[in-house]
N, C-alpha and C. Protein backbone atom coordinates (compact mmCIF):
# COMPACT_ATOMS: atom_id res chain seq x y z
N UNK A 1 0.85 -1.20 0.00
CA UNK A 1 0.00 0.00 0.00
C UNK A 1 0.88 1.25 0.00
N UNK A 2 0.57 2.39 -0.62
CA UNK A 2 1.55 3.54 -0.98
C UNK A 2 0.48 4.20 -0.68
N UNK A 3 1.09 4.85 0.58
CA UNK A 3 0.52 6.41 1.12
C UNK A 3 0.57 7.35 0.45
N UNK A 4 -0.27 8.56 -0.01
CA UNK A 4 -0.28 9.68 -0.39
C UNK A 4 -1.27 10.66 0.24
N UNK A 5 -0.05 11.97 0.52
CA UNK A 5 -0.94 12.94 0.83
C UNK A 5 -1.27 13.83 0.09
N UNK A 6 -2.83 14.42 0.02
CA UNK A 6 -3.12 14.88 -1.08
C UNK A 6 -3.57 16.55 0.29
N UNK A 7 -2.65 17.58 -0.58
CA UNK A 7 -2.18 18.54 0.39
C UNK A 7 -3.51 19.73 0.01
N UNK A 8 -4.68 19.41 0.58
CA UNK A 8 -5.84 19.67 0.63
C UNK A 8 -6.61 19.79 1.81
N UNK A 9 -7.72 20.08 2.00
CA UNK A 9 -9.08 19.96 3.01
C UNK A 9 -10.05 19.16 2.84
N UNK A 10 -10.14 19.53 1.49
CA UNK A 10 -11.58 19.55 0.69
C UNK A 10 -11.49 17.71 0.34
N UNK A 11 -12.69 17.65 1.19
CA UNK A 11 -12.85 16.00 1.33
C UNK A 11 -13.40 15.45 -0.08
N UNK A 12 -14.28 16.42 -0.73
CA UNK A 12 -14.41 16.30 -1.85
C UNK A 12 -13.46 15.87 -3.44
N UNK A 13 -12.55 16.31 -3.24
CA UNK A 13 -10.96 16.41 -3.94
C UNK A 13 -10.52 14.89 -3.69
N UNK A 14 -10.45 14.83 -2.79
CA UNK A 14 -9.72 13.46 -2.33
C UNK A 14 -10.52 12.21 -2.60
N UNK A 15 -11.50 12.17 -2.30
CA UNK A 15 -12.50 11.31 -2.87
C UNK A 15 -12.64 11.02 -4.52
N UNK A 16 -12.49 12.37 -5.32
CA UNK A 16 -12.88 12.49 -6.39
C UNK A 16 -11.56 11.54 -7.18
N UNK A 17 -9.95 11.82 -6.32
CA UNK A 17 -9.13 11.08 -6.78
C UNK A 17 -8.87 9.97 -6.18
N UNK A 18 -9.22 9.48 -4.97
CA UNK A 18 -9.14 8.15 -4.52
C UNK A 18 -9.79 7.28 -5.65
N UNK A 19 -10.83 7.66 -6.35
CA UNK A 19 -11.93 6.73 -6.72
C UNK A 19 -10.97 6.62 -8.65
N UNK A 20 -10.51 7.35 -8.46
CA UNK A 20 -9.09 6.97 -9.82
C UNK A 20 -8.44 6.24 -9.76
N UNK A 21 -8.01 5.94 -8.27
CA UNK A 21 -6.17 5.12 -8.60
C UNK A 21 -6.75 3.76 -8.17
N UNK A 22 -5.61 3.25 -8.51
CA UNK A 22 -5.37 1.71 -8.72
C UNK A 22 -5.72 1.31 -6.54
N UNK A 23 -6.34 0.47 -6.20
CA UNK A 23 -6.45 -0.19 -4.85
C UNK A 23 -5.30 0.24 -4.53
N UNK A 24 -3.98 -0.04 -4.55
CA UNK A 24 -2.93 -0.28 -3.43
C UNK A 24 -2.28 1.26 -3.39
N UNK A 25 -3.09 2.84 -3.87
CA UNK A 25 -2.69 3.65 -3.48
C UNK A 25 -3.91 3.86 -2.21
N UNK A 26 -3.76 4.50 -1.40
CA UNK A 26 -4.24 4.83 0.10
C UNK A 26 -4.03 6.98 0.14
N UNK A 27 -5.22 7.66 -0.46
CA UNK A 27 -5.03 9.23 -0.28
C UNK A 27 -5.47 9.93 0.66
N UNK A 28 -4.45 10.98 1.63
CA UNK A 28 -4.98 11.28 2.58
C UNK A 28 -5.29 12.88 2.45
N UNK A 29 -6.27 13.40 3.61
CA UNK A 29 -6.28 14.59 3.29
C UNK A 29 -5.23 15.61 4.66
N UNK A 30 -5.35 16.71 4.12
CA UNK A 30 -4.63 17.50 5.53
C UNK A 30 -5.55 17.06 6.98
N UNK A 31 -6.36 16.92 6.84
CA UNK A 31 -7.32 16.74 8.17
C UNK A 31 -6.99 15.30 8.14
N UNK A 32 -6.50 14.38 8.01
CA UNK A 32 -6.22 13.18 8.24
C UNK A 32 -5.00 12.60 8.95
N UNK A 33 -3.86 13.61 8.56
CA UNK A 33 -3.30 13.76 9.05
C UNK A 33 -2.98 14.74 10.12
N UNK A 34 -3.78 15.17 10.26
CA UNK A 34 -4.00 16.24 11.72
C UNK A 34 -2.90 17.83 11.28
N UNK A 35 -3.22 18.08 10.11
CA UNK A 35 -2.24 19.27 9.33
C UNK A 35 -2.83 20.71 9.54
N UNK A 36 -3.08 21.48 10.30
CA UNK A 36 -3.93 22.47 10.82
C UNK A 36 -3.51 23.40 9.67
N UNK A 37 -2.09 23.55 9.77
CA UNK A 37 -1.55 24.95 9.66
C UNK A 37 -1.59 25.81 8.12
N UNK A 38 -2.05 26.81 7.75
CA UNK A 38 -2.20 27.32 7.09
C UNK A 38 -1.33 27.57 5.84
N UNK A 39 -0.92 26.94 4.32
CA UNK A 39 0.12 26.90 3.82
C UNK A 39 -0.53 27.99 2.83
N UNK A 40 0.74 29.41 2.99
CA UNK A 40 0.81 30.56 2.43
C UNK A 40 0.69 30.37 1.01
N UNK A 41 -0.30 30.19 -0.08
CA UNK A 41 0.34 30.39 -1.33
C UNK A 41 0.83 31.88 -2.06
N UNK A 42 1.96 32.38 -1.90
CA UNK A 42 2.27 33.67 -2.45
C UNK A 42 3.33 33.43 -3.45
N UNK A 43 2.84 32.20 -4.18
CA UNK A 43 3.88 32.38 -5.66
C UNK A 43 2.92 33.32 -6.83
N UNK A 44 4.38 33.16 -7.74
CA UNK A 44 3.54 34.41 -9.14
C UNK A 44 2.45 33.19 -9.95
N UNK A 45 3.01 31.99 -9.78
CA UNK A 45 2.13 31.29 -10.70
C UNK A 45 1.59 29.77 -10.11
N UNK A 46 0.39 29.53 -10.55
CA UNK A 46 -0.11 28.04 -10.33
C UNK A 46 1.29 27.00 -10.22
N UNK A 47 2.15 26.80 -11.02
CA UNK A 47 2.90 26.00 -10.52
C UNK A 47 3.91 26.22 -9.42
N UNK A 48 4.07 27.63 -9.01
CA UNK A 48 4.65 27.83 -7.64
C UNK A 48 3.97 27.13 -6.31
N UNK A 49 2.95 28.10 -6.74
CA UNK A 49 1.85 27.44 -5.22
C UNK A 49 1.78 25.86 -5.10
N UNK A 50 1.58 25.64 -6.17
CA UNK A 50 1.29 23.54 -6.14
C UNK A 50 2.53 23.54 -5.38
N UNK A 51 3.45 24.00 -5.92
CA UNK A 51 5.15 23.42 -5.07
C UNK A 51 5.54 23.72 -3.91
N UNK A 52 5.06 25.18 -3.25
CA UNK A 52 4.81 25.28 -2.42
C UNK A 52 4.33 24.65 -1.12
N UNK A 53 2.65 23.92 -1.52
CA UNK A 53 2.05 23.12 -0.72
C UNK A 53 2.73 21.88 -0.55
N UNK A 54 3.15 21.41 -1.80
CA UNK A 54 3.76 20.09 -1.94
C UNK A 54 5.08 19.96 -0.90
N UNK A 55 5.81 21.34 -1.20
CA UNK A 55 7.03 20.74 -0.48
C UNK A 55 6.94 21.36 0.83
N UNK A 56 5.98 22.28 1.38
CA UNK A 56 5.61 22.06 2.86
C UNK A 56 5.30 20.91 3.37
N UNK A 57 4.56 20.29 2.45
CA UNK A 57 3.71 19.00 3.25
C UNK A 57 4.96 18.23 2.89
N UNK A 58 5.79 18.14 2.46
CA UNK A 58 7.15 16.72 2.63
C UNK A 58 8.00 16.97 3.21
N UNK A 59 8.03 18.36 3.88
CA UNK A 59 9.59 18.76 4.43
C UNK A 59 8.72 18.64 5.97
N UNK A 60 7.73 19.30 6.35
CA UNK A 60 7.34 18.63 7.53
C UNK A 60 7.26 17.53 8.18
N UNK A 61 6.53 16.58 7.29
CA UNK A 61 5.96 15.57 7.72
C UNK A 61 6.66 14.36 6.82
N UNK A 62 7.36 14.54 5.38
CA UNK A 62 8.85 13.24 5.13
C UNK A 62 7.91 12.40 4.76
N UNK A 63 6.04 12.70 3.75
CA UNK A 63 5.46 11.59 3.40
C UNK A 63 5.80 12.14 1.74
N UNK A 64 5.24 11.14 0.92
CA UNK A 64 4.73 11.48 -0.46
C UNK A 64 3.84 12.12 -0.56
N UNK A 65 3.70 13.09 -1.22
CA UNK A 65 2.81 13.75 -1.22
C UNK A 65 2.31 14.60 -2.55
N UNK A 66 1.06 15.56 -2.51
CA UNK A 66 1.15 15.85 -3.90
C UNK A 66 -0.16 17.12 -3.46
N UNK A 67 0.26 18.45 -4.42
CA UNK A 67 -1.09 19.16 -4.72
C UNK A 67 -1.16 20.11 -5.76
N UNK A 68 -2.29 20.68 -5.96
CA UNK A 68 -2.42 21.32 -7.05
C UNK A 68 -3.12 22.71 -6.67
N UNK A 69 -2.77 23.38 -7.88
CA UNK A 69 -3.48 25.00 -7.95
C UNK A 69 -4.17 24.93 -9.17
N UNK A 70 -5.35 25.78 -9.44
CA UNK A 70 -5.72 26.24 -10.71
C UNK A 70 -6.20 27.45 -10.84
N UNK A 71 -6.07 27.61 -11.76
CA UNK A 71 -6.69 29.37 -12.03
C UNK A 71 -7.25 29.61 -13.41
N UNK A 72 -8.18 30.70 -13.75
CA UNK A 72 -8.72 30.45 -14.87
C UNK A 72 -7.88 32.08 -15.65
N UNK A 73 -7.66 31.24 -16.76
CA UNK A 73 -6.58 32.20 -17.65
C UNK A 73 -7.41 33.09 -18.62
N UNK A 74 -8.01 33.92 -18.74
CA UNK A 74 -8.54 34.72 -19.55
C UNK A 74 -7.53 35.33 -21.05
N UNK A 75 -7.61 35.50 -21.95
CA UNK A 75 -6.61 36.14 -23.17
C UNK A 75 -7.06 37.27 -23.26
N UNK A 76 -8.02 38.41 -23.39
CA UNK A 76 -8.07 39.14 -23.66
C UNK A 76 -7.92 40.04 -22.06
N UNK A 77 -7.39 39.51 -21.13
CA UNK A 77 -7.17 40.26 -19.75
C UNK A 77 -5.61 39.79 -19.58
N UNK A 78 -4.90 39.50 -20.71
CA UNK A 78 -3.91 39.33 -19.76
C UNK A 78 -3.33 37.64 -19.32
N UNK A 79 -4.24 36.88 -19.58
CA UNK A 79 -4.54 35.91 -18.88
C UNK A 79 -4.62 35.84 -16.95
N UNK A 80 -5.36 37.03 -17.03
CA UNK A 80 -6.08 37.08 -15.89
C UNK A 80 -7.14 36.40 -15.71
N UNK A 81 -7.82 35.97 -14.64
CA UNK A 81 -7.03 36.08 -12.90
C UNK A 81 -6.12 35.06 -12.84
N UNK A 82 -5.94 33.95 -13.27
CA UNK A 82 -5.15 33.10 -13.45
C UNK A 82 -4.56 32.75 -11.77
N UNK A 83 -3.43 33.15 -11.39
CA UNK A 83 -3.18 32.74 -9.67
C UNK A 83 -3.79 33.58 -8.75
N UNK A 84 -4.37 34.81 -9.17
CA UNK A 84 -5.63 35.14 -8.33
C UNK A 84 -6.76 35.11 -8.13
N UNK A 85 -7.57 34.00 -9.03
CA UNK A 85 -8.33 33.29 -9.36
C UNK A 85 -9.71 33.40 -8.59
N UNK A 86 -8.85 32.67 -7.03
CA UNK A 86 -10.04 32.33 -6.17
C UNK A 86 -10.44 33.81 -5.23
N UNK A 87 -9.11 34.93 -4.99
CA UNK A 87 -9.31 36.28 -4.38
C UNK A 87 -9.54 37.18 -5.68
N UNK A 88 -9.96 36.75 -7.00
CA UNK A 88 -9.93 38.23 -8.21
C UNK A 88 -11.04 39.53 -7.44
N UNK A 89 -11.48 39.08 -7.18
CA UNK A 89 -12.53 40.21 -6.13
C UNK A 89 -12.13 41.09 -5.13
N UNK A 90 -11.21 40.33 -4.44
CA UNK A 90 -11.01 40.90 -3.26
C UNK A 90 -10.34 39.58 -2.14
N UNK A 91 -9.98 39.54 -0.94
CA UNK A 91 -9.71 38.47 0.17
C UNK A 91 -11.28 37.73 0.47
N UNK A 92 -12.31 38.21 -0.14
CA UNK A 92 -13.47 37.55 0.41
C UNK A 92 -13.59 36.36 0.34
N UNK A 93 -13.16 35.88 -1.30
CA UNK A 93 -12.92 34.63 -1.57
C UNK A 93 -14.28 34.49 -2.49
N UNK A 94 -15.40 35.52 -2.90
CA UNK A 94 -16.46 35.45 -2.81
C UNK A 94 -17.02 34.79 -4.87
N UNK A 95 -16.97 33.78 -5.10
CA UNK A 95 -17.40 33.68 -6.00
C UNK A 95 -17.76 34.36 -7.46
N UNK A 96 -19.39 34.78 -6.90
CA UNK A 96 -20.28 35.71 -7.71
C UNK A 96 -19.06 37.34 -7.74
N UNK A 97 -19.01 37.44 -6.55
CA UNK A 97 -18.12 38.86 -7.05
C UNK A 97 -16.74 38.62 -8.05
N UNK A 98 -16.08 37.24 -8.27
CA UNK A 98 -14.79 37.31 -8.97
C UNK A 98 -15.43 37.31 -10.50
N UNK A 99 -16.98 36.55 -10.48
CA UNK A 99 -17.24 36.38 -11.82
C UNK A 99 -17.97 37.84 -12.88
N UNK A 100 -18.32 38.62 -11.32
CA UNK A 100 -18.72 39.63 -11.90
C UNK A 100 -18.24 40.59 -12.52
N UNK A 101 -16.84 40.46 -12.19
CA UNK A 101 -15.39 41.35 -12.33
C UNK A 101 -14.73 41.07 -13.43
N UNK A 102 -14.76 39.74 -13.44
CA UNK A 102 -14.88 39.06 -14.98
C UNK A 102 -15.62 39.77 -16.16
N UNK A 103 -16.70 39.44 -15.73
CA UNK A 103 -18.05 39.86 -17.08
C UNK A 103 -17.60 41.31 -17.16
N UNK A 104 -17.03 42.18 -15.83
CA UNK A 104 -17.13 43.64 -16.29
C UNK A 104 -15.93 44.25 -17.42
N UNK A 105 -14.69 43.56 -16.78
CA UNK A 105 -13.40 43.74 -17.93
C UNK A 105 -13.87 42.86 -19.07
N UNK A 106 -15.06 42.43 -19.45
CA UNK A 106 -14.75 42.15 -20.57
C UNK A 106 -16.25 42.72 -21.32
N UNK A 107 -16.66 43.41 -21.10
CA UNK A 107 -17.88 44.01 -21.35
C UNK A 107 -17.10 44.58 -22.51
N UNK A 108 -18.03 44.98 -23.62
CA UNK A 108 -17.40 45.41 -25.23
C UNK A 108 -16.25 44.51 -25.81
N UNK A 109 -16.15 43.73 -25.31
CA UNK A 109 -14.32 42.84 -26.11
C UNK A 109 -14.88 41.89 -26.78
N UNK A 110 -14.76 41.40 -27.84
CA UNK A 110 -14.88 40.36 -28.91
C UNK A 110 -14.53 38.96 -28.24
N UNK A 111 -13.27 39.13 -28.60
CA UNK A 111 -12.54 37.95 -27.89
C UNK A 111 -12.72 37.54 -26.69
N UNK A 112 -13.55 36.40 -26.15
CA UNK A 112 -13.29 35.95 -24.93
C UNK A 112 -12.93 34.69 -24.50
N UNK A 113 -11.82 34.15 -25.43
CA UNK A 113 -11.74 32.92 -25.47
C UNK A 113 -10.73 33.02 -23.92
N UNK A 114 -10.83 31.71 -23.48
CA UNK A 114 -9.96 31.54 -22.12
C UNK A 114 -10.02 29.94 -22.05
N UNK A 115 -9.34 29.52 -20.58
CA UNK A 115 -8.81 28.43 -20.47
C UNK A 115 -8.89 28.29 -19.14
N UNK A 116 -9.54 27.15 -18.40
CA UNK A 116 -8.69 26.22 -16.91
C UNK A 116 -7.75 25.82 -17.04
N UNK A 117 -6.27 26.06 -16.31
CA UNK A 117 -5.06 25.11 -15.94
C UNK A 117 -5.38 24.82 -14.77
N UNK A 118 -4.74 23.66 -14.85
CA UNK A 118 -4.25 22.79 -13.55
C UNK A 118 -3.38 22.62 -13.59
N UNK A 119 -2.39 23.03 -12.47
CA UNK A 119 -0.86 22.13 -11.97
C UNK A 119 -1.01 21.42 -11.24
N UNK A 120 -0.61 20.11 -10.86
CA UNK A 120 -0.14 19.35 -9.43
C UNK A 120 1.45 18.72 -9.94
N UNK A 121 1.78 19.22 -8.16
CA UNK A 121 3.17 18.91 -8.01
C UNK A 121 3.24 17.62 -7.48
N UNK A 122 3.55 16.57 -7.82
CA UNK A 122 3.87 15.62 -6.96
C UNK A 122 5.20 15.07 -6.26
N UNK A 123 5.39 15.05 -5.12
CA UNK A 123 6.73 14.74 -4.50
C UNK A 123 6.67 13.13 -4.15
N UNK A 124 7.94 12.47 -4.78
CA UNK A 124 8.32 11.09 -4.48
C UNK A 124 9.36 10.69 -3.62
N UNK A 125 9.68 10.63 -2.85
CA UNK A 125 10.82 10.29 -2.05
C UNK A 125 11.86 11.44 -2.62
N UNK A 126 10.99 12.78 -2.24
CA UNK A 126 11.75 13.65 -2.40
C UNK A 126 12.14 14.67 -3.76
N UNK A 127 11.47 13.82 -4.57
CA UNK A 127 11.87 14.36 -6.03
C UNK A 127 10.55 15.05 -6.80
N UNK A 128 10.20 16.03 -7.75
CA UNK A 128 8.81 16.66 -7.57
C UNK A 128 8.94 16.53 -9.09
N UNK A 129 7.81 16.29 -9.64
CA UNK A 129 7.34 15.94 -10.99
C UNK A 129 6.06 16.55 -11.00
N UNK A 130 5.30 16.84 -12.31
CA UNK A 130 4.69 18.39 -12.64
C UNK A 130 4.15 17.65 -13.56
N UNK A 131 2.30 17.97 -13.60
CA UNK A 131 1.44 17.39 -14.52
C UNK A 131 0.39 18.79 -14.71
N UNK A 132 -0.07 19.03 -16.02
CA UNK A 132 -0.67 20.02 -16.74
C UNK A 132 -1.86 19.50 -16.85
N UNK A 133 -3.05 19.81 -16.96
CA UNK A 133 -4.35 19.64 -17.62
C UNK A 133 -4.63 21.24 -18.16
N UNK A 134 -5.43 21.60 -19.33
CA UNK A 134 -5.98 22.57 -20.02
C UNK A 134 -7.00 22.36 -20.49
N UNK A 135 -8.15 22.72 -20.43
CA UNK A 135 -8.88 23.03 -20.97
C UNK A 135 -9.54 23.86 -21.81
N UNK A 136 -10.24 24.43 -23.07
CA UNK A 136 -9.48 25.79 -24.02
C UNK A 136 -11.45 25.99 -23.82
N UNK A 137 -11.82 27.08 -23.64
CA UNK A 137 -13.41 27.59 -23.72
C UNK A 137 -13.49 29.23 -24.25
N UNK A 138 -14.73 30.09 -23.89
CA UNK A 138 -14.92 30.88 -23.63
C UNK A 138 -15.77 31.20 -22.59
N UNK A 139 -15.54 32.64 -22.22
CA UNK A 139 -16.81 33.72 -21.05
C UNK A 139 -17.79 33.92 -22.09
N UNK A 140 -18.86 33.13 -20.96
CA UNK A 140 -20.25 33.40 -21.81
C UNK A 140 -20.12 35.11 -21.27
N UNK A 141 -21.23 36.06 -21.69
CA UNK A 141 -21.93 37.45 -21.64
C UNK A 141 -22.58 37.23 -20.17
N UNK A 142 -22.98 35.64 -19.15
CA UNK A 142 -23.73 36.38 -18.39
C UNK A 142 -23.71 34.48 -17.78
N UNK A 143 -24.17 34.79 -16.22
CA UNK A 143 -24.27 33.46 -15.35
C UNK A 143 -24.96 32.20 -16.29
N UNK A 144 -24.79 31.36 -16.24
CA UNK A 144 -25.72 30.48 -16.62
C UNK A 144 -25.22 28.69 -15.60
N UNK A 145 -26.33 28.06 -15.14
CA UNK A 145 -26.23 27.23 -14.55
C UNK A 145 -25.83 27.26 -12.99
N UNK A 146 -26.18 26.31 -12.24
CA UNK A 146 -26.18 26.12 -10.77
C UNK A 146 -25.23 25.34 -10.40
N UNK A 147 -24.81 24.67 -11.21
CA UNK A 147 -24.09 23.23 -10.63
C UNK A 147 -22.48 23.70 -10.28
N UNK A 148 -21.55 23.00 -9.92
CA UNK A 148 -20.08 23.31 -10.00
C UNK A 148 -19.61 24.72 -8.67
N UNK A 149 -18.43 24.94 -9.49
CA UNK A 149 -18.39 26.64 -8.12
C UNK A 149 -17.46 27.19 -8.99
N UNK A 150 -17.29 28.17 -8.77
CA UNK A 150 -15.73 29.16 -8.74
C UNK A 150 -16.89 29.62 -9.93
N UNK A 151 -15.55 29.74 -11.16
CA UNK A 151 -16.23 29.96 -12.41
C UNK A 151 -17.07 29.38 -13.31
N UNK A 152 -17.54 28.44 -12.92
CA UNK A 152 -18.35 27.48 -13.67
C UNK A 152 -19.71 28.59 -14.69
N UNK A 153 -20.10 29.07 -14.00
CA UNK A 153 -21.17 29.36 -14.64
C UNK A 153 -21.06 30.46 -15.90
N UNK A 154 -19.79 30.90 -15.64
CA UNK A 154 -19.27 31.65 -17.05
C UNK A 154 -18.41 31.66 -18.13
N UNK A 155 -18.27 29.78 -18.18
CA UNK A 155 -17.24 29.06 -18.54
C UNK A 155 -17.64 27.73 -19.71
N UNK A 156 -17.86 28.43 -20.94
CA UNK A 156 -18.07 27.10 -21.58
C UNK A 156 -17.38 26.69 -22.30
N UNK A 157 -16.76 25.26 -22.44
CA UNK A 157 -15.85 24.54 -22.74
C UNK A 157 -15.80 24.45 -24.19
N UNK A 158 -14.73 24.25 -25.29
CA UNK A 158 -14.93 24.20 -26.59
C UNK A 158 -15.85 22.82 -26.87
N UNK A 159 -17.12 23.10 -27.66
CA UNK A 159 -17.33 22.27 -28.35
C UNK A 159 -18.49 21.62 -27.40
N UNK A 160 -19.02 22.47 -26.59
CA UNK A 160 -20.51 22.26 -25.90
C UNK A 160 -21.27 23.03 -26.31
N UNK A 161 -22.12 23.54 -25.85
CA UNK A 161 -23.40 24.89 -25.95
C UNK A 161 -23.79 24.85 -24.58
N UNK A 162 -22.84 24.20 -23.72
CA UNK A 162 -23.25 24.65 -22.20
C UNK A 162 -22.18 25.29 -20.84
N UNK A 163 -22.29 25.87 -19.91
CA UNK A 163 -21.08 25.85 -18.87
C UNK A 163 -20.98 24.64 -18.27
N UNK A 164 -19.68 24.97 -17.62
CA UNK A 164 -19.79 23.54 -16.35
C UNK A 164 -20.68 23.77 -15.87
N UNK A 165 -20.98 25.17 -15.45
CA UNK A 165 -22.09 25.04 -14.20
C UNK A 165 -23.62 24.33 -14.80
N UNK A 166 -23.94 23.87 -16.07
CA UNK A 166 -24.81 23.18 -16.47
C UNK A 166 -24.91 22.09 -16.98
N UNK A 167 -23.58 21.20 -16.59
CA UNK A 167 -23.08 19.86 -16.52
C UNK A 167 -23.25 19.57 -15.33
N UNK A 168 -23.81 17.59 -15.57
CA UNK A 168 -23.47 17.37 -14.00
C UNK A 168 -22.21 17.44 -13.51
N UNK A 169 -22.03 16.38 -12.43
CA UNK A 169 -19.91 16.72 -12.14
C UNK A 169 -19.57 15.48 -12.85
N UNK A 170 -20.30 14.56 -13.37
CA UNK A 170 -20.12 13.62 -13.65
C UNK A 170 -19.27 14.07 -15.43
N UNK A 171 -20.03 15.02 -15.99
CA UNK A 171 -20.32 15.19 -17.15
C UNK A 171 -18.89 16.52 -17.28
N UNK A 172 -19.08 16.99 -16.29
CA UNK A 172 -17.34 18.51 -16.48
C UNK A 172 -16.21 17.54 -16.03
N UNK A 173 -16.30 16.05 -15.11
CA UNK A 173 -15.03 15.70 -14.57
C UNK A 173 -14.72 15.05 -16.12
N UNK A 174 -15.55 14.50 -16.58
CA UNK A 174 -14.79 13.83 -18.29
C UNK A 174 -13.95 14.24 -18.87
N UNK A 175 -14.25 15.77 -18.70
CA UNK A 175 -13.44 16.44 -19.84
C UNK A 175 -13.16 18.06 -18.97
N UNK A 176 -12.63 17.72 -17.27
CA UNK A 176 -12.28 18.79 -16.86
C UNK A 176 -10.73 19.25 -16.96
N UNK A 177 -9.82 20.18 -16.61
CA UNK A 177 -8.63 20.48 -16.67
C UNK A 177 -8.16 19.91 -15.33
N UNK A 178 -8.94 19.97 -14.28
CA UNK A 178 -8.02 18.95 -13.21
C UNK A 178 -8.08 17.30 -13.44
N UNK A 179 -9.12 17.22 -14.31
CA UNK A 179 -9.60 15.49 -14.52
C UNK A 179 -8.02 15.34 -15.31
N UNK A 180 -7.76 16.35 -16.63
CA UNK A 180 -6.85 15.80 -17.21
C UNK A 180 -5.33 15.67 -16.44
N UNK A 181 -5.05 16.79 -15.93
CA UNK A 181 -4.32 17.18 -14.98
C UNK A 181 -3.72 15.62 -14.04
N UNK A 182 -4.61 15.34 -13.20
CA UNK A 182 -4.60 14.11 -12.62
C UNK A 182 -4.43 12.81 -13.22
N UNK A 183 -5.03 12.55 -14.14
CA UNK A 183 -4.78 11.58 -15.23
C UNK A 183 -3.27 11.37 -16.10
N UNK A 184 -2.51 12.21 -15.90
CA UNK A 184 -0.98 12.06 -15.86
C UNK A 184 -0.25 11.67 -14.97
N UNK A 185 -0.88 12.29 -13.93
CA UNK A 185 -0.15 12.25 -12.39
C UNK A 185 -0.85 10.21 -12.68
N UNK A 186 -1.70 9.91 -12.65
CA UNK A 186 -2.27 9.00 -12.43
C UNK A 186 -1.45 7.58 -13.19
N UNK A 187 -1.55 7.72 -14.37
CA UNK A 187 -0.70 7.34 -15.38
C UNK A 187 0.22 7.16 -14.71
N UNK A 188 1.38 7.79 -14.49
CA UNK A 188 2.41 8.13 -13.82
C UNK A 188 2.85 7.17 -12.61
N UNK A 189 1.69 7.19 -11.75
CA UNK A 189 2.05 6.27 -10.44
C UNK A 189 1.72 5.49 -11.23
N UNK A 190 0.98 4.70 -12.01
CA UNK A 190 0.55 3.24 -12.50
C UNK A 190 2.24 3.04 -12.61
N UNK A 191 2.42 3.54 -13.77
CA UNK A 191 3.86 3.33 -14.23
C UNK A 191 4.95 2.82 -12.95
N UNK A 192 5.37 3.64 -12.23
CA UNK A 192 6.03 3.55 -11.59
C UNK A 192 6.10 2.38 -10.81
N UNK A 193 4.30 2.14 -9.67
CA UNK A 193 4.12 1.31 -8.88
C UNK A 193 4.09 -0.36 -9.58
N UNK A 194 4.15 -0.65 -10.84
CA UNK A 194 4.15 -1.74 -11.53
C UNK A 194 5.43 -2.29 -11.71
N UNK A 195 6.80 -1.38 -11.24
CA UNK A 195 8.45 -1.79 -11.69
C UNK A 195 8.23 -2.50 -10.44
């Protein structure tokens, strides 16, 4: 059995990738391991922060471990908010206000094509390896759908006529940027744990 910590809270996350890997991986969350403490992300980019978390959680605690950041990349902003993603509003953290801030910088612009990345860092007995997922969409003009969080509802993927937020989770994890994201990482341990 091969321990992994998956350098998170969100019981949801962990579940979503337990139910991926092969039986003889075992994923834990920060609350499982009794991990209180607050890990600062103040890098410039999604793959800082993943490395960040990652190599807090191995230099403390000396397990395998692994996590990820995402942010949604806009083109005609810049590829904004991108690592400010989840605060584009403000420290509230508040959803509806990051998406509204969204719709407002892009009020009159043609172009609104954008993208989900995902990084996760994974650390192996010390050594950290780096998996991408992308997803390529556009900002709809205005909310649509209930389902999902963050940006979902102003986010439709190439080659739907809907947002995530009007997919089930069943139906955005198929073809999400952390689904793909993970699915390397995933790949990856198969590989490895089979030598």
């Amino acid at each position: 059995m091969m321990k992994l910590v998956f350098a998170t809270h969100n019981q949801n996350k962990v579940k979503e990738i337990s139910a991926l890997l092969p039986d003889h991986f075992h994923v834990l969350s920060l609350d499982e391991i009794d991990f209180r403490d607050e890990i600062p992300e103040t890098a410039r980019t999604l793959e800082g922060n993943a490395s960040i978390k990652a190599q807090t959680i191995y230099d403390q605690i000396g397990v395998n471990c692994f996590a990820d950041d995402s942010g949604l990349e806009i083109d005609a902003l810049h590829m904004e908010p991108g690592v400010h993603s989840a605060r584009y509003a403000g420290e509230q953290r508040n959803d509806d206000a990051n998406m509204d801030l969204v719709l407002e910088r892009l009020h009159g612009k043609s172009n609104r094509t954008a993208q989900f990345r995902t990084v996760i860092i994974l650390i192996i007995d010390g050594t950290a390896h780096s998996f991408e997922g992308i997803i390529r969409g556009t900002i709809t003009e205005e909310k649509r759908g209930k389902e999902g969080f963050g940006y979902d509802p102003i986010f439709k993927p190439d080659g739907f006529n809907k947002t995530f937020a009007q997919m089930g989770m069943t139906e955005k994890n198929a073809i999400s940027h952390r689904s793909r994201a993970f699915e390397k990482m995933i790949n990856f341990l198969k590989a490895i744990s089979s030598h």
